[in-house]
Protein backbone atom coordinates (compact mmCIF):
# COMPACT_ATOMS: atom_id res chain seq x y z
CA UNK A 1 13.54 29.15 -70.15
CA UNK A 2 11.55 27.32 -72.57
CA UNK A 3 12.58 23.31 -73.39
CA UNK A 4 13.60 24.53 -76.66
CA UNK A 5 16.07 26.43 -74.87
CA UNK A 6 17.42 24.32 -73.06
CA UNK A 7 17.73 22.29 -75.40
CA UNK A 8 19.57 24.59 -77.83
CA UNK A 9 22.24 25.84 -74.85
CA UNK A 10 23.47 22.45 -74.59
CA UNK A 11 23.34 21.31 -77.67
CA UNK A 12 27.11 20.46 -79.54
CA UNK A 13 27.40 23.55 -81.93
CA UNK A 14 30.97 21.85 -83.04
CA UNK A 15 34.32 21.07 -82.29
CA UNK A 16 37.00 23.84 -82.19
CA UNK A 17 41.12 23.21 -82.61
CA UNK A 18 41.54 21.25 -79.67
CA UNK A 19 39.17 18.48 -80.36
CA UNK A 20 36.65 19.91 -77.84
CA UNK A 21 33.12 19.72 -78.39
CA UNK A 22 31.34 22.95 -77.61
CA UNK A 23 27.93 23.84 -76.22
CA UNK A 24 25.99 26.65 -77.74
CA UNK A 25 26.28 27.99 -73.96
CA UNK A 26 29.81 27.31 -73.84
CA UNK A 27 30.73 29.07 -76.77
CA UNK A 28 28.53 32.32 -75.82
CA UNK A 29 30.36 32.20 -72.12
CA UNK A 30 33.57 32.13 -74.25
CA UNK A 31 32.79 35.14 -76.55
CA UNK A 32 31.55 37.23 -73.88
CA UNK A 33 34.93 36.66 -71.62
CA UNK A 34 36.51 38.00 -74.66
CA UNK A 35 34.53 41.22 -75.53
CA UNK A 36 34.62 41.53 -72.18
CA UNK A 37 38.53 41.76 -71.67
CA UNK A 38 38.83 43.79 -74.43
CA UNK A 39 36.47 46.45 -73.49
CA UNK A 40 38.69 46.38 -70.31
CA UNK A 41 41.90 46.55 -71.77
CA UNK A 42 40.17 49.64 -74.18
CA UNK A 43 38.84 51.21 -71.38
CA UNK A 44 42.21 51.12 -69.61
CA UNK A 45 43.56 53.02 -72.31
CA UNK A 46 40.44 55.58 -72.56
CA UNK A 47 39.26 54.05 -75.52
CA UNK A 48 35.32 53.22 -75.56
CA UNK A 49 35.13 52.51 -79.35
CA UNK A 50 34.17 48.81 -79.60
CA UNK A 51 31.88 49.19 -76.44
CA UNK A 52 30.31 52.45 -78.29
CA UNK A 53 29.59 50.21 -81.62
CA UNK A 54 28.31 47.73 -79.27
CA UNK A 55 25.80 49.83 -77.82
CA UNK A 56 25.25 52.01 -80.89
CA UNK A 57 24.34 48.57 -83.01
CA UNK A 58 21.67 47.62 -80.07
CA UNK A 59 24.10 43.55 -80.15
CA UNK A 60 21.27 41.16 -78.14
CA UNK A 61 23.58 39.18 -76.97
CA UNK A 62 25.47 35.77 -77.64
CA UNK A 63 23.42 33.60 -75.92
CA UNK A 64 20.53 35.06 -78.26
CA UNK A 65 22.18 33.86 -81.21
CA UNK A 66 21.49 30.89 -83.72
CA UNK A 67 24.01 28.22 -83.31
CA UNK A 68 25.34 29.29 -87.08
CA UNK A 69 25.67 32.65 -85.83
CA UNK A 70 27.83 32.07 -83.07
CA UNK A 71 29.99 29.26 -84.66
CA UNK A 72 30.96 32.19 -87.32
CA UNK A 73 31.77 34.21 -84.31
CA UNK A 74 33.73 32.10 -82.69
CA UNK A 75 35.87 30.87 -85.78
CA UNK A 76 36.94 34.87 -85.67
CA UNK A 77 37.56 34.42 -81.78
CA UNK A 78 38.55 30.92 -81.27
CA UNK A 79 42.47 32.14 -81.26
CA UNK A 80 42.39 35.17 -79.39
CA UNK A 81 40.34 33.26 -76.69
CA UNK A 82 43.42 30.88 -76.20
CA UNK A 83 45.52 33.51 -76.36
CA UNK A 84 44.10 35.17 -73.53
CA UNK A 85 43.50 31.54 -71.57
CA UNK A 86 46.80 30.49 -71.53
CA UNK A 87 48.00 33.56 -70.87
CA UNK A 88 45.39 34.12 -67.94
CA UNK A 89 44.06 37.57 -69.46
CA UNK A 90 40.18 36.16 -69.49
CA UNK A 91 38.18 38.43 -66.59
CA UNK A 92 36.68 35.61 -64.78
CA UNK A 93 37.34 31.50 -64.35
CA UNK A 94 35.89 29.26 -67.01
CA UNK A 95 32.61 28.03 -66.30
CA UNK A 96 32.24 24.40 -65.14
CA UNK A 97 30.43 23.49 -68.40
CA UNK A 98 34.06 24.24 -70.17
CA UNK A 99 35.61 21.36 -71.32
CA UNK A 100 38.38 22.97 -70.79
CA UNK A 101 37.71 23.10 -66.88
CA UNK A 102 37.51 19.29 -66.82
CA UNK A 103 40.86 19.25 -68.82
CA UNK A 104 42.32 20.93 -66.15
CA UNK A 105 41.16 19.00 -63.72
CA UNK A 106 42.74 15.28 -65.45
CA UNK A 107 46.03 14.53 -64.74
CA UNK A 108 46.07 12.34 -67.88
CA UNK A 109 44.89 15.93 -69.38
CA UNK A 110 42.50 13.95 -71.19
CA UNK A 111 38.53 15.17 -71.42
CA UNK A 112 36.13 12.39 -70.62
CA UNK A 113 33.79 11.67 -73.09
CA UNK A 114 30.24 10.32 -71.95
């Protein structure tokens, strides 16, 4: 991965309804837990529509987007992913990069900040 990269993935693309500041790499992990669940729950009712117009529209990939691009994405997403946290529907745990996973982990419930 090239410094640029890097750079980008961990650079604060804003801050969403709970006051937390999100990577560009944080917010793709988000978005793809989501499409993810939902092609699940669609595929557990024999419905491959949104993974069809996924493949059919050739969709590089979250972590390939601009940090504009995905910001617009995730304003669309940002409640259904909290729907699905707190109701533990996401596929897989939070990465450790989440604010959200340090959250957790404070018994104060507060995020640390630098």
């Amino acid at each position: 991965m090239s410094d640029f990269r890097k750079e980008e993935q961990n650079a604060i693309v804003g801050e969403d309804s709970r006051a937390l500041q999100l990577t560009h790499y944080v917010l793709a992990e988000r978005l793809m837990a989501v499409d993810a669940r939902l092609i699940q729950q669609d595929m557990g009712n024999g419905d491959f529509q949104y993974l069809a117009e996924l493949l059919d529209s050739g969709f590089r990939g979250y972590h390939k987007m601009s940090s504009g691009e995905l910001w617009a994405e995730w304003k669309e997403q940002e409640d259904r992913f909290y729907r699905m946290y707190e109701d533990g529907e996401l596929p897989w745990e939070l990465n450790e990069e989440d604010p959200l996973v340090a959250l957790e982990a404070d018994e104060n419930g507060e995020v640390a900040t630098g």
